[in-house]
PDB file of N, CA and C in Angstrom:
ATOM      1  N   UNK A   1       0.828  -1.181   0.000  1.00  0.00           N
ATOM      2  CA  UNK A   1       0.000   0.000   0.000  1.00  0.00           C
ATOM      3  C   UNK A   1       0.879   1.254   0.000  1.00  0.00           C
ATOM      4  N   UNK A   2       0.365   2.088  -0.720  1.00  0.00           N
ATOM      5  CA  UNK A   2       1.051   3.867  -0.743  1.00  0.00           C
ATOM      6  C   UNK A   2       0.998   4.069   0.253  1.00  0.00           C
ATOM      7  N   UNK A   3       2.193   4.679   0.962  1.00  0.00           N
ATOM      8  CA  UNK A   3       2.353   5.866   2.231  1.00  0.00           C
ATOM      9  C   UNK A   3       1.921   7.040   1.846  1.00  0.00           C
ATOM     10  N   UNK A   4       0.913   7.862   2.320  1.00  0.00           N
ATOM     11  CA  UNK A   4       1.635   9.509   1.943  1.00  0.00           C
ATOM     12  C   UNK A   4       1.371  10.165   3.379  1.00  0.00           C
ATOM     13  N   UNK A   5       1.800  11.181   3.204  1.00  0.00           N
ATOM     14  CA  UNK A   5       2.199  12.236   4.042  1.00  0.00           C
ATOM     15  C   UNK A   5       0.759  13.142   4.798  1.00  0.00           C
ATOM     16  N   UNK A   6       0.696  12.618   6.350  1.00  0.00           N
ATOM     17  CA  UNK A   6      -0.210  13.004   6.782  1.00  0.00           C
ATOM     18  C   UNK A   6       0.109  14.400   8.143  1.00  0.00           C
ATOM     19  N   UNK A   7      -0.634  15.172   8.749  1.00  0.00           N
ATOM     20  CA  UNK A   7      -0.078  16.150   9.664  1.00  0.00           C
ATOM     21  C   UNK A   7      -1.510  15.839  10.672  1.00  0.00           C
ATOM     22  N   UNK A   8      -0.575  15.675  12.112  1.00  0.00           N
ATOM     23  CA  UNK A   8      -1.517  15.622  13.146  1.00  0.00           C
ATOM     24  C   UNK A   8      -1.564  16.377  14.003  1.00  0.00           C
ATOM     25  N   UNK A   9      -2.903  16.721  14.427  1.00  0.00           N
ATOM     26  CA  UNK A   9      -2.846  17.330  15.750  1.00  0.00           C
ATOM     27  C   UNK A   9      -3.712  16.563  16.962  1.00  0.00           C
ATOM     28  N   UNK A  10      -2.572  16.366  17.911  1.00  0.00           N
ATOM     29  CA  UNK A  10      -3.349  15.286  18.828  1.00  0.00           C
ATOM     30  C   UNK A  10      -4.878  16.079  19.228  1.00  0.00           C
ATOM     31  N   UNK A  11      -4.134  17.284  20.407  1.00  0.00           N
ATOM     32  CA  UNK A  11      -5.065  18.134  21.098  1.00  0.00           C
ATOM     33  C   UNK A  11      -6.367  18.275  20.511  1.00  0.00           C
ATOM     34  N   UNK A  12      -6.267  18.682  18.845  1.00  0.00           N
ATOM     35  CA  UNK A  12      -7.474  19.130  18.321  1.00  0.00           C
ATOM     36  C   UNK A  12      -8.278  17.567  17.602  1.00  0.00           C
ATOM     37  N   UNK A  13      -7.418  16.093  17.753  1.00  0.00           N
ATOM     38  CA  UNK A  13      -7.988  14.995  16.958  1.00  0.00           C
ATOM     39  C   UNK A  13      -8.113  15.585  15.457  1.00  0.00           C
ATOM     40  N   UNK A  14      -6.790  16.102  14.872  1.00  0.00           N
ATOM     41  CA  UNK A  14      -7.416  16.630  13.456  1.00  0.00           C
ATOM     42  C   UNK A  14      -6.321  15.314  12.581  1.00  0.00           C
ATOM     43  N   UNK A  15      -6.677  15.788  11.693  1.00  0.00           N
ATOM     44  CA  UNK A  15      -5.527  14.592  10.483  1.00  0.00           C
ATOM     45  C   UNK A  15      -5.693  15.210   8.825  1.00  0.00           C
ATOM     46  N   UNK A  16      -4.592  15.791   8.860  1.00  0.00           N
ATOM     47  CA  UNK A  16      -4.841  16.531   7.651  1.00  0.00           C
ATOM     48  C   UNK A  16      -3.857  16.196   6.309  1.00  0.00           C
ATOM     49  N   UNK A  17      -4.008  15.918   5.345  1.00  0.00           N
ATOM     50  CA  UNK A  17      -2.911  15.590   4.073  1.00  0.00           C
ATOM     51  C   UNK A  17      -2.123  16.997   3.587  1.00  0.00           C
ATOM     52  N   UNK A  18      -2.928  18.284   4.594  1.00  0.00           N
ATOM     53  CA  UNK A  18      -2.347  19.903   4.296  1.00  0.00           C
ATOM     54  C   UNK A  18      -1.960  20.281   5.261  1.00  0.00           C
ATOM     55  N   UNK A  19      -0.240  20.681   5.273  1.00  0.00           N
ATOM     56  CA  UNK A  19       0.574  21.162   6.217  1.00  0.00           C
ATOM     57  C   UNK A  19       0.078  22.821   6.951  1.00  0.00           C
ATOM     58  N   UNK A  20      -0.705  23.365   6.260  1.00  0.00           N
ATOM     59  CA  UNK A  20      -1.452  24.445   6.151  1.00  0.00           C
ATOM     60  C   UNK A  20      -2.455  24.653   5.831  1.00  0.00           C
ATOM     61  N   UNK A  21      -3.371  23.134   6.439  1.00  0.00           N
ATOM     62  CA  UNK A  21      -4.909  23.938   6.260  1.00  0.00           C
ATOM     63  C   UNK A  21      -4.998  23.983   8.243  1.00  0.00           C
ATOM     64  N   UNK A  22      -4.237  23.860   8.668  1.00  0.00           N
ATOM     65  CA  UNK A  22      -4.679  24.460  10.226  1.00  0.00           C
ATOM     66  C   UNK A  22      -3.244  24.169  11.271  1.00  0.00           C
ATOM     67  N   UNK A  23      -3.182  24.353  12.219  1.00  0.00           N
ATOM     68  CA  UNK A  23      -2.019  24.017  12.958  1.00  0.00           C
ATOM     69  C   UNK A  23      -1.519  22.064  13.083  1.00  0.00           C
ATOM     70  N   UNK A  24      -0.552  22.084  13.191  1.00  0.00           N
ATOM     71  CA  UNK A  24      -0.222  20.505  13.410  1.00  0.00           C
ATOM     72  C   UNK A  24       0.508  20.198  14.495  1.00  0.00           C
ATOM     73  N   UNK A  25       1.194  18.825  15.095  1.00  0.00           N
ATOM     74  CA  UNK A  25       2.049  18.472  16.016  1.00  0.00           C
ATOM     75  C   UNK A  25       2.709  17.518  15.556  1.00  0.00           C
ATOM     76  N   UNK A  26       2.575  16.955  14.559  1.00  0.00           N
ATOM     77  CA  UNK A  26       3.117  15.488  14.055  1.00  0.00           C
ATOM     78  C   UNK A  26       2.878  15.096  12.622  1.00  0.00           C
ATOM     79  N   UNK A  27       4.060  15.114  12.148  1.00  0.00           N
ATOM     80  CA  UNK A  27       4.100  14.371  10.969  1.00  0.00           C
ATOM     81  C   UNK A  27       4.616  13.163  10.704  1.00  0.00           C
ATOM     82  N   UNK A  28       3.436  12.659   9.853  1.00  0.00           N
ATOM     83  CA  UNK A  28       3.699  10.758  10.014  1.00  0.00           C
ATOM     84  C   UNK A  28       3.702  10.687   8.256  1.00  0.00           C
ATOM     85  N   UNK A  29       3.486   9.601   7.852  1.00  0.00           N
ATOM     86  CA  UNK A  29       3.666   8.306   6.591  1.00  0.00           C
ATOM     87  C   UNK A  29       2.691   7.418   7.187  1.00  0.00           C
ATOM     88  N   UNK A  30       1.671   7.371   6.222  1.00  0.00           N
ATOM     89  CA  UNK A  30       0.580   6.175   6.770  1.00  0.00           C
ATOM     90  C   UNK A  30      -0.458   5.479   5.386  1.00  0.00           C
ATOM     91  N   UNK A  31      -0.574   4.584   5.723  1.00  0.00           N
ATOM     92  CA  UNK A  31      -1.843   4.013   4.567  1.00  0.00           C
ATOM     93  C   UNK A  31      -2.779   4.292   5.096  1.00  0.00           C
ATOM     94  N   UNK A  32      -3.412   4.241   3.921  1.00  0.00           N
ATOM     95  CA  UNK A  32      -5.311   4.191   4.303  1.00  0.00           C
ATOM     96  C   UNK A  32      -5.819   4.054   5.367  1.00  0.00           C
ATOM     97  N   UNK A  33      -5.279   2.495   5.860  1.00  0.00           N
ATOM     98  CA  UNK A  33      -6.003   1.964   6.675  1.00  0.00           C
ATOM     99  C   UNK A  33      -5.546   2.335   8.181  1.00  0.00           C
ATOM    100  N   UNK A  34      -4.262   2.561   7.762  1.00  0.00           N
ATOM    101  CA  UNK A  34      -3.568   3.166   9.203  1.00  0.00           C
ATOM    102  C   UNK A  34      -4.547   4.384   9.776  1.00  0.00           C
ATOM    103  N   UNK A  35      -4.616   5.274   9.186  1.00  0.00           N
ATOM    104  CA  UNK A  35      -5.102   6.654   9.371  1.00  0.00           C
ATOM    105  C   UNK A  35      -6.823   6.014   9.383  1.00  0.00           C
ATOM    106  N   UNK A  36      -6.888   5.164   9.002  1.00  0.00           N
ATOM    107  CA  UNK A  36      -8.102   4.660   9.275  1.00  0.00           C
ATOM    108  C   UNK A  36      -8.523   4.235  10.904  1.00  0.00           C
ATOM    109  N   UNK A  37      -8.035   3.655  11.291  1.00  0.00           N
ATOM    110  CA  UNK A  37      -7.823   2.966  12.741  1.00  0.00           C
ATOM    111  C   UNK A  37      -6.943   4.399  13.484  1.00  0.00           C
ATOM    112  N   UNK A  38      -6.423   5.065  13.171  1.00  0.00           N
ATOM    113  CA  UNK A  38      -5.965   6.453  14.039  1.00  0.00           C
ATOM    114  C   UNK A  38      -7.158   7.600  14.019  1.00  0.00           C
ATOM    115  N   UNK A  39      -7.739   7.475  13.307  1.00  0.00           N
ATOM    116  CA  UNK A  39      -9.049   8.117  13.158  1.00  0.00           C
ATOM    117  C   UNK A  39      -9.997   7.575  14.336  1.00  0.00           C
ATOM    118  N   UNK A  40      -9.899   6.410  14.356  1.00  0.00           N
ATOM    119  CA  UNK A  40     -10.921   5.352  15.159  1.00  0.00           C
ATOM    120  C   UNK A  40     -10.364   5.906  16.795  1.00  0.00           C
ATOM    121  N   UNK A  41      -9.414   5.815  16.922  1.00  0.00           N
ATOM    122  CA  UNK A  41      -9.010   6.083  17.872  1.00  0.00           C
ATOM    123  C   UNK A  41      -9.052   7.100  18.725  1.00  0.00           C
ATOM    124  N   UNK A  42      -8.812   8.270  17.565  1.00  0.00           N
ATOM    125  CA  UNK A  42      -9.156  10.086  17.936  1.00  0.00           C
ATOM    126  C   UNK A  42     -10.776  10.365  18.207  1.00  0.00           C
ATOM    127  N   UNK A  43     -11.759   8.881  17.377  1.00  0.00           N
ATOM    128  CA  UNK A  43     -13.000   9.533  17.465  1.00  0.00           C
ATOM    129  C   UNK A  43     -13.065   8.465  19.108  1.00  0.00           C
ATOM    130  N   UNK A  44     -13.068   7.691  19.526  1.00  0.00           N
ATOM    131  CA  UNK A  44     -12.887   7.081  20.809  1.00  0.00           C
ATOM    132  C   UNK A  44     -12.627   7.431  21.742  1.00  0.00           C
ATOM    133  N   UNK A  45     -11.521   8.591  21.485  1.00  0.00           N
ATOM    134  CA  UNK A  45     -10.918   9.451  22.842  1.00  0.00           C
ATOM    135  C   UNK A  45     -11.732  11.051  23.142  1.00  0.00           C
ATOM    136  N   UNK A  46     -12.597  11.103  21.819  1.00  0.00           N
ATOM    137  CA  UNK A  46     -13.498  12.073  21.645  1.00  0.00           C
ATOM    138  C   UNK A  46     -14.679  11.742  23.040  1.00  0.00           C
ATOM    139  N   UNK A  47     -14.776  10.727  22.467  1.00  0.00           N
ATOM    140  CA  UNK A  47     -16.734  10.062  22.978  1.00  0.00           C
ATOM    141  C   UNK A  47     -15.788   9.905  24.810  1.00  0.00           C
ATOM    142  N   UNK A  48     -14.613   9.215  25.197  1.00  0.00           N
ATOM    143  CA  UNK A  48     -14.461   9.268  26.086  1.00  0.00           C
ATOM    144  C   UNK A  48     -14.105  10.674  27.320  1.00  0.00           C
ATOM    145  N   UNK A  49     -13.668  11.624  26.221  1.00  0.00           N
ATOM    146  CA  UNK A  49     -13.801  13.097  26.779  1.00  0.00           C
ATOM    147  C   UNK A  49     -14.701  13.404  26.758  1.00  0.00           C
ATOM    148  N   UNK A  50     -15.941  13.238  26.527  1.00  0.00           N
ATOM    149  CA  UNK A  50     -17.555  13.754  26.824  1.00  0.00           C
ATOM    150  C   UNK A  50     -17.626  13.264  27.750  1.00  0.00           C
ATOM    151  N   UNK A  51     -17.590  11.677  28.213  1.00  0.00           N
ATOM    152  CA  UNK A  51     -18.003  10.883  29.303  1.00  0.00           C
ATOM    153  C   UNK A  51     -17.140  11.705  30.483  1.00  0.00           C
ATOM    154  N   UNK A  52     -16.002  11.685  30.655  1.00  0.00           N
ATOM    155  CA  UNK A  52     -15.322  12.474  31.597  1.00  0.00           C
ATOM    156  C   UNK A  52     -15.823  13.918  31.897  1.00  0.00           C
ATOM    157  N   UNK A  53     -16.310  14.578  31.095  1.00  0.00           N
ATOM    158  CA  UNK A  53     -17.046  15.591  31.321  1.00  0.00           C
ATOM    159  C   UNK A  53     -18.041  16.023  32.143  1.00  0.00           C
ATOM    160  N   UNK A  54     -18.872  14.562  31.436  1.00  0.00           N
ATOM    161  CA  UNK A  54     -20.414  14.733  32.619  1.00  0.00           C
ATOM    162  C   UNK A  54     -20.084  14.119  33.759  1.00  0.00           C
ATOM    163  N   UNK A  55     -18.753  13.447  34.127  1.00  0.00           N
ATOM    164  CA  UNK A  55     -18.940  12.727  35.109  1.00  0.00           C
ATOM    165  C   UNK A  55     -18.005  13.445  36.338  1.00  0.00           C
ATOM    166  N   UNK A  56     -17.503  14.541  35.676  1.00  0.00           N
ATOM    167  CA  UNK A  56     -16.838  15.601  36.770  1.00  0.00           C
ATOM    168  C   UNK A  56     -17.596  16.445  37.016  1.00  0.00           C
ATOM    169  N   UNK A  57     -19.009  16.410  36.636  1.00  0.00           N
ATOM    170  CA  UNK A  57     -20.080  17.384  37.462  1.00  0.00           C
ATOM    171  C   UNK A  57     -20.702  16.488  38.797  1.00  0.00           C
ATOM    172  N   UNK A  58     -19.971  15.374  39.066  1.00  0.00           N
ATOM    173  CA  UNK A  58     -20.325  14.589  39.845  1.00  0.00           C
ATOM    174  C   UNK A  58     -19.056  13.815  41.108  1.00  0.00           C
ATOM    175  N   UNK A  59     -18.539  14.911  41.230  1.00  0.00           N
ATOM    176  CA  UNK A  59     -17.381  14.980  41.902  1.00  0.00           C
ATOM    177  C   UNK A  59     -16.934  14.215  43.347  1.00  0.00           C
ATOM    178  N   UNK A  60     -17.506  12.908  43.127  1.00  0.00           N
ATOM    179  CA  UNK A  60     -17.644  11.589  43.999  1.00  0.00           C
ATOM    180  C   UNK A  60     -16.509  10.818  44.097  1.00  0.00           C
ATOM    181  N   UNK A  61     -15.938  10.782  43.124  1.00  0.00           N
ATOM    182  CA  UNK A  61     -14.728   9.858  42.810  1.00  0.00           C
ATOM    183  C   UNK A  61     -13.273  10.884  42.002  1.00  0.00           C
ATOM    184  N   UNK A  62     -12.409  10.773  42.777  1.00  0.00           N
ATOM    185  CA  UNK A  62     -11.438  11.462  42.243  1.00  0.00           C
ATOM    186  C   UNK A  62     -10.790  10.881  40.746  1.00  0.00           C
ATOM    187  N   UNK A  63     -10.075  11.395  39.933  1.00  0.00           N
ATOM    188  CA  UNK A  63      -9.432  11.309  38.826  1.00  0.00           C
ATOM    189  C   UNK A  63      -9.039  10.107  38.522  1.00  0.00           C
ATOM    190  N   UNK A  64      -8.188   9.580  39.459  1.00  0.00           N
ATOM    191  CA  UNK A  64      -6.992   8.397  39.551  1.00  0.00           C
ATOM    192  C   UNK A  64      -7.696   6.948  40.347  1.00  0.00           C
ATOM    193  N   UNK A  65      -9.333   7.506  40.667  1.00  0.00           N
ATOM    194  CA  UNK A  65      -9.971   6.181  41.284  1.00  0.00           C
ATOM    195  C   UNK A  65     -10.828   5.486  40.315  1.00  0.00           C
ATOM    196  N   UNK A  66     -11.044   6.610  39.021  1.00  0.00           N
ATOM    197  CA  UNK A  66     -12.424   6.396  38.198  1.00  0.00           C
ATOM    198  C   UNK A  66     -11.782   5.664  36.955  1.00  0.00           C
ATOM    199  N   UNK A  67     -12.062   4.664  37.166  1.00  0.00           N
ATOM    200  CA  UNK A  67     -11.868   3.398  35.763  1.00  0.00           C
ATOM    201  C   UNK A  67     -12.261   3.959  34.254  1.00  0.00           C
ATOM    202  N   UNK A  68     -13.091   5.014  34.757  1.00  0.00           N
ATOM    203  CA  UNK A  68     -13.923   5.361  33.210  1.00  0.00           C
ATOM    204  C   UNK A  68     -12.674   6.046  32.666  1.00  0.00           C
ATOM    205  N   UNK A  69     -11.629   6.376  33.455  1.00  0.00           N
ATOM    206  CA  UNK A  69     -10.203   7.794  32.773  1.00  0.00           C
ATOM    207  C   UNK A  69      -9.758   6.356  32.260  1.00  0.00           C
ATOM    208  N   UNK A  70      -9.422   5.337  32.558  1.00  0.00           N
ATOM    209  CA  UNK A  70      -8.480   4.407  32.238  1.00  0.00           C
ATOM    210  C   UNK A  70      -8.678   4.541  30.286  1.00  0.00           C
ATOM    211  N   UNK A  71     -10.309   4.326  29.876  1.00  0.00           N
ATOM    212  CA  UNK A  71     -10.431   4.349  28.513  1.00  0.00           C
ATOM    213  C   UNK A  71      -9.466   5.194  27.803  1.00  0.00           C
ATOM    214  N   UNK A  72     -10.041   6.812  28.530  1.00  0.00           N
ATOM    215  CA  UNK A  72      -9.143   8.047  27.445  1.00  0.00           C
ATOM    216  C   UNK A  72      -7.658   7.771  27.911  1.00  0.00           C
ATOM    217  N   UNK A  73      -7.341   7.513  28.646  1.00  0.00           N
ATOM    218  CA  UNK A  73      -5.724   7.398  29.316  1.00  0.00           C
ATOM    219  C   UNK A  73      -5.053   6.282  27.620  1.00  0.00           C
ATOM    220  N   UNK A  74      -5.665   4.871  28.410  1.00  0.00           N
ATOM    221  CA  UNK A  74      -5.639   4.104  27.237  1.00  0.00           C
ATOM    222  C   UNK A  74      -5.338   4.626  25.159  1.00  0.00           C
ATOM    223  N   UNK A  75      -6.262   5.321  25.325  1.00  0.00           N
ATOM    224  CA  UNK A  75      -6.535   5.531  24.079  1.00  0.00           C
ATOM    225  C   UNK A  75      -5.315   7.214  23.591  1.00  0.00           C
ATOM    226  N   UNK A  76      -5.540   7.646  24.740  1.00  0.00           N
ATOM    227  CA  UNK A  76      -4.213   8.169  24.167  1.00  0.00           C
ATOM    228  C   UNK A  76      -2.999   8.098  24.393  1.00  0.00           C
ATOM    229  N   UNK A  77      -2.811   6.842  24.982  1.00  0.00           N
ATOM    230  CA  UNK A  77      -1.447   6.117  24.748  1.00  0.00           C
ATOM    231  C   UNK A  77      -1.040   5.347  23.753  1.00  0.00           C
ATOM    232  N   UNK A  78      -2.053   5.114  22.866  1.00  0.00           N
ATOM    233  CA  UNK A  78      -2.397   4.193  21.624  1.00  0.00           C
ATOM    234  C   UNK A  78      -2.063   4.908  20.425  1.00  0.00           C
ATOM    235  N   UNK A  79      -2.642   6.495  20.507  1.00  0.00           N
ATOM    236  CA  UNK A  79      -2.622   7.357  19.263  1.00  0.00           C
ATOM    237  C   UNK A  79      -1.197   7.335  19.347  1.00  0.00           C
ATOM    238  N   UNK A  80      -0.630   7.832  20.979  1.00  0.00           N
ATOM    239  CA  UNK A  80       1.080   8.206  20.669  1.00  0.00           C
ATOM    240  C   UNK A  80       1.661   7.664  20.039  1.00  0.00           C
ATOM    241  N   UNK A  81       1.675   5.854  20.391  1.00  0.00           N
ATOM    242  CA  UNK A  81       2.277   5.396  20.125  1.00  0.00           C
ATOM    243  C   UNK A  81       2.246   4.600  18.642  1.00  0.00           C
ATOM    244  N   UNK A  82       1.293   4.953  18.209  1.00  0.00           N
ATOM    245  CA  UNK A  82       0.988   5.136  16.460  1.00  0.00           C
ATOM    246  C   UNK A  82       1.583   5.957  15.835  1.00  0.00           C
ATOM    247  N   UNK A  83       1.328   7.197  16.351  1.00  0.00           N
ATOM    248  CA  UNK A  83       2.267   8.521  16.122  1.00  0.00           C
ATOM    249  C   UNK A  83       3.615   8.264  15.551  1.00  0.00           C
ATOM    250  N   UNK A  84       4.020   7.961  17.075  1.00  0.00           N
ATOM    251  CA  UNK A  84       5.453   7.402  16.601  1.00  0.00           C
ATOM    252  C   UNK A  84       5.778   6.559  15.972  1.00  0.00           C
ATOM    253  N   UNK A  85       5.130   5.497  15.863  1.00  0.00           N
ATOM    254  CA  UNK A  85       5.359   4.193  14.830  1.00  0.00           C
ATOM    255  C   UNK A  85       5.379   5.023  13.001  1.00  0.00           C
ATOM    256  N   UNK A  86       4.474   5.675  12.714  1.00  0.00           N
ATOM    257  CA  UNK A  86       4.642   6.405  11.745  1.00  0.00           C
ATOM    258  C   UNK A  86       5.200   7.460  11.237  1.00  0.00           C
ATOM    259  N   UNK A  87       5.380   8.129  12.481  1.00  0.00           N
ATOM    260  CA  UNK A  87       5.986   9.473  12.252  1.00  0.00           C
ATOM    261  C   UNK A  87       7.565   9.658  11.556  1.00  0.00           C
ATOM    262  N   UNK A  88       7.935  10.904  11.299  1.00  0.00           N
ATOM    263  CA  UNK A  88       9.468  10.953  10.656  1.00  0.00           C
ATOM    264  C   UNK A  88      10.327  11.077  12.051  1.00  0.00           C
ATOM    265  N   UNK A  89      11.655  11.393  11.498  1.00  0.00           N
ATOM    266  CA  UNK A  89      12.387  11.885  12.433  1.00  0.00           C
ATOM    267  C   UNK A  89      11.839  12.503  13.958  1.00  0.00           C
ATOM    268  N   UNK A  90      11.657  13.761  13.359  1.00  0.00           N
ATOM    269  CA  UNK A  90      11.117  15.406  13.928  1.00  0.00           C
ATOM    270  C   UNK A  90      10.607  14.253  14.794  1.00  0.00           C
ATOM    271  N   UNK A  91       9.580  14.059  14.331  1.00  0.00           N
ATOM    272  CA  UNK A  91       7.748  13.479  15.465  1.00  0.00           C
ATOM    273  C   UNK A  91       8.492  12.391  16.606  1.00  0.00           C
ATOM    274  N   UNK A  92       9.286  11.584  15.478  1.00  0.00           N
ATOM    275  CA  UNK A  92       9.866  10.643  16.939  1.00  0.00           C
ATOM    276  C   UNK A  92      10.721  10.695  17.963  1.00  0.00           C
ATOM    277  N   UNK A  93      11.607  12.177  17.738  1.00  0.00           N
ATOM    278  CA  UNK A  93      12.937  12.550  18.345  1.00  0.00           C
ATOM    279  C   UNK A  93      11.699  13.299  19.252  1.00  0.00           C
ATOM    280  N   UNK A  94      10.651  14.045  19.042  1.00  0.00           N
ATOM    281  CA  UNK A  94       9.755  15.076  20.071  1.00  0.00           C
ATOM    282  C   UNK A  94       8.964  13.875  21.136  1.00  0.00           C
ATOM    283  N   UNK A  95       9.011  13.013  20.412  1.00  0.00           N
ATOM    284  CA  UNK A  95       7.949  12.228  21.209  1.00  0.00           C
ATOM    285  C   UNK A  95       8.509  11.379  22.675  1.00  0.00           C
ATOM    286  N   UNK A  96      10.091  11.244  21.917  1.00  0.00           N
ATOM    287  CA  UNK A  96      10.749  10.620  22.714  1.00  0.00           C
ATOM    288  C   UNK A  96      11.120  11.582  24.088  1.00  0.00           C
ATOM    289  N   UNK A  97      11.493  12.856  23.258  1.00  0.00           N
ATOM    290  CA  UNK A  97      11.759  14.031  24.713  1.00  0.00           C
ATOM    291  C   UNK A  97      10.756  13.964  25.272  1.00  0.00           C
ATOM    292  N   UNK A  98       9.553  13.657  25.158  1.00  0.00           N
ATOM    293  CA  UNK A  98       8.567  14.276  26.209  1.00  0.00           C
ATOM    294  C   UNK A  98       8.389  12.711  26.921  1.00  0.00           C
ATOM    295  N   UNK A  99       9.178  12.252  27.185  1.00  0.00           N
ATOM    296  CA  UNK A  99       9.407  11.053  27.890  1.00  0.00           C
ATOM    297  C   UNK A  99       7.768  10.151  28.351  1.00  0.00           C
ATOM    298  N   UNK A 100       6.919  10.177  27.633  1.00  0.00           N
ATOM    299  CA  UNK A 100       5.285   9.895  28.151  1.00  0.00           C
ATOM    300  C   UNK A 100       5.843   8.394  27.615  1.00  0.00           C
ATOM    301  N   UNK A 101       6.059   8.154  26.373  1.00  0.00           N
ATOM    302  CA  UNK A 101       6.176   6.704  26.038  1.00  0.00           C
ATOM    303  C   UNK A 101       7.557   5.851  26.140  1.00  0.00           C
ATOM    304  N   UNK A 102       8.131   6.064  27.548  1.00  0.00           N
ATOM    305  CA  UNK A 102       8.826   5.402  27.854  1.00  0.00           C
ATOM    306  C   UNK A 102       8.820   3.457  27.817  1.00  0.00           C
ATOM    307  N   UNK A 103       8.002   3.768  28.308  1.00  0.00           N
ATOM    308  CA  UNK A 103       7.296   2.481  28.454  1.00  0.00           C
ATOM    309  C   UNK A 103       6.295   1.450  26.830  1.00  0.00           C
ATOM    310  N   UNK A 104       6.434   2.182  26.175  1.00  0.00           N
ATOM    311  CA  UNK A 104       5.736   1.500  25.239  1.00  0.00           C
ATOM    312  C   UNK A 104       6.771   1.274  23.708  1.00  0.00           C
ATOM    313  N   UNK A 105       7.502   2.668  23.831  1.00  0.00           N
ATOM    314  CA  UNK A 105       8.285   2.439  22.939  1.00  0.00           C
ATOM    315  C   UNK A 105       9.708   1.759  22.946  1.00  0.00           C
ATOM    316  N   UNK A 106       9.999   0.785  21.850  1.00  0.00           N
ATOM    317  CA  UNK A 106      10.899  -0.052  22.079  1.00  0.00           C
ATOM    318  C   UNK A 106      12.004   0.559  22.001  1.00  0.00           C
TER     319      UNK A 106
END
């Protein structure tokens, strides 16, 4: 399958094939299907940031007790580390400084 050249932005869940149709954080090389399943993922961590939302108007259970964070936690440890699996240089030398995927990346 063709690679081409995709630009991400985690924060905003965007994925764009234009370095300048909005701000980015990461540039990767991906197929179809890749960006297919990273899509899946950004829309997953979406639906799980709503859930976290309504459920901090209910301020019963702290952050680090509530199983429901484990999903978005999960899921954006998944994008990173996609990120990096695809990304160039730049994306993997940044990803690595910010020391979050110590643990996942080989």
């Amino acid at each position: 399958m063709e690679r081409k050249t995709y630009y991400i932005s985690l924060a905003e869940g965007s994925i764009s094939q234009v370095s300048t149709a909005s701000s980015w954080d990461y540039q990767i090389q991906a197929t179809d299907e890749e960006i297919t399943h990273l899509r899946e993922i950004f829309d997953q961590n979406y639906s799980s940031d709503w859930q976290g939302f309504w459920r901090a108007h209910i301020p019963f259970v702290q952050y680090h007790y509530d199983r429901e964070n484990d999903a978005y936690d999960n899921g954006l440890q998944q994008a990173f580390k996609m990120i990096y699996e695809l990304g160039d240089e730049a994306t993997k030398a940044h990803i690595k400084d910010q020391g979050l995927m110590d643990d996942l990346i080989e």
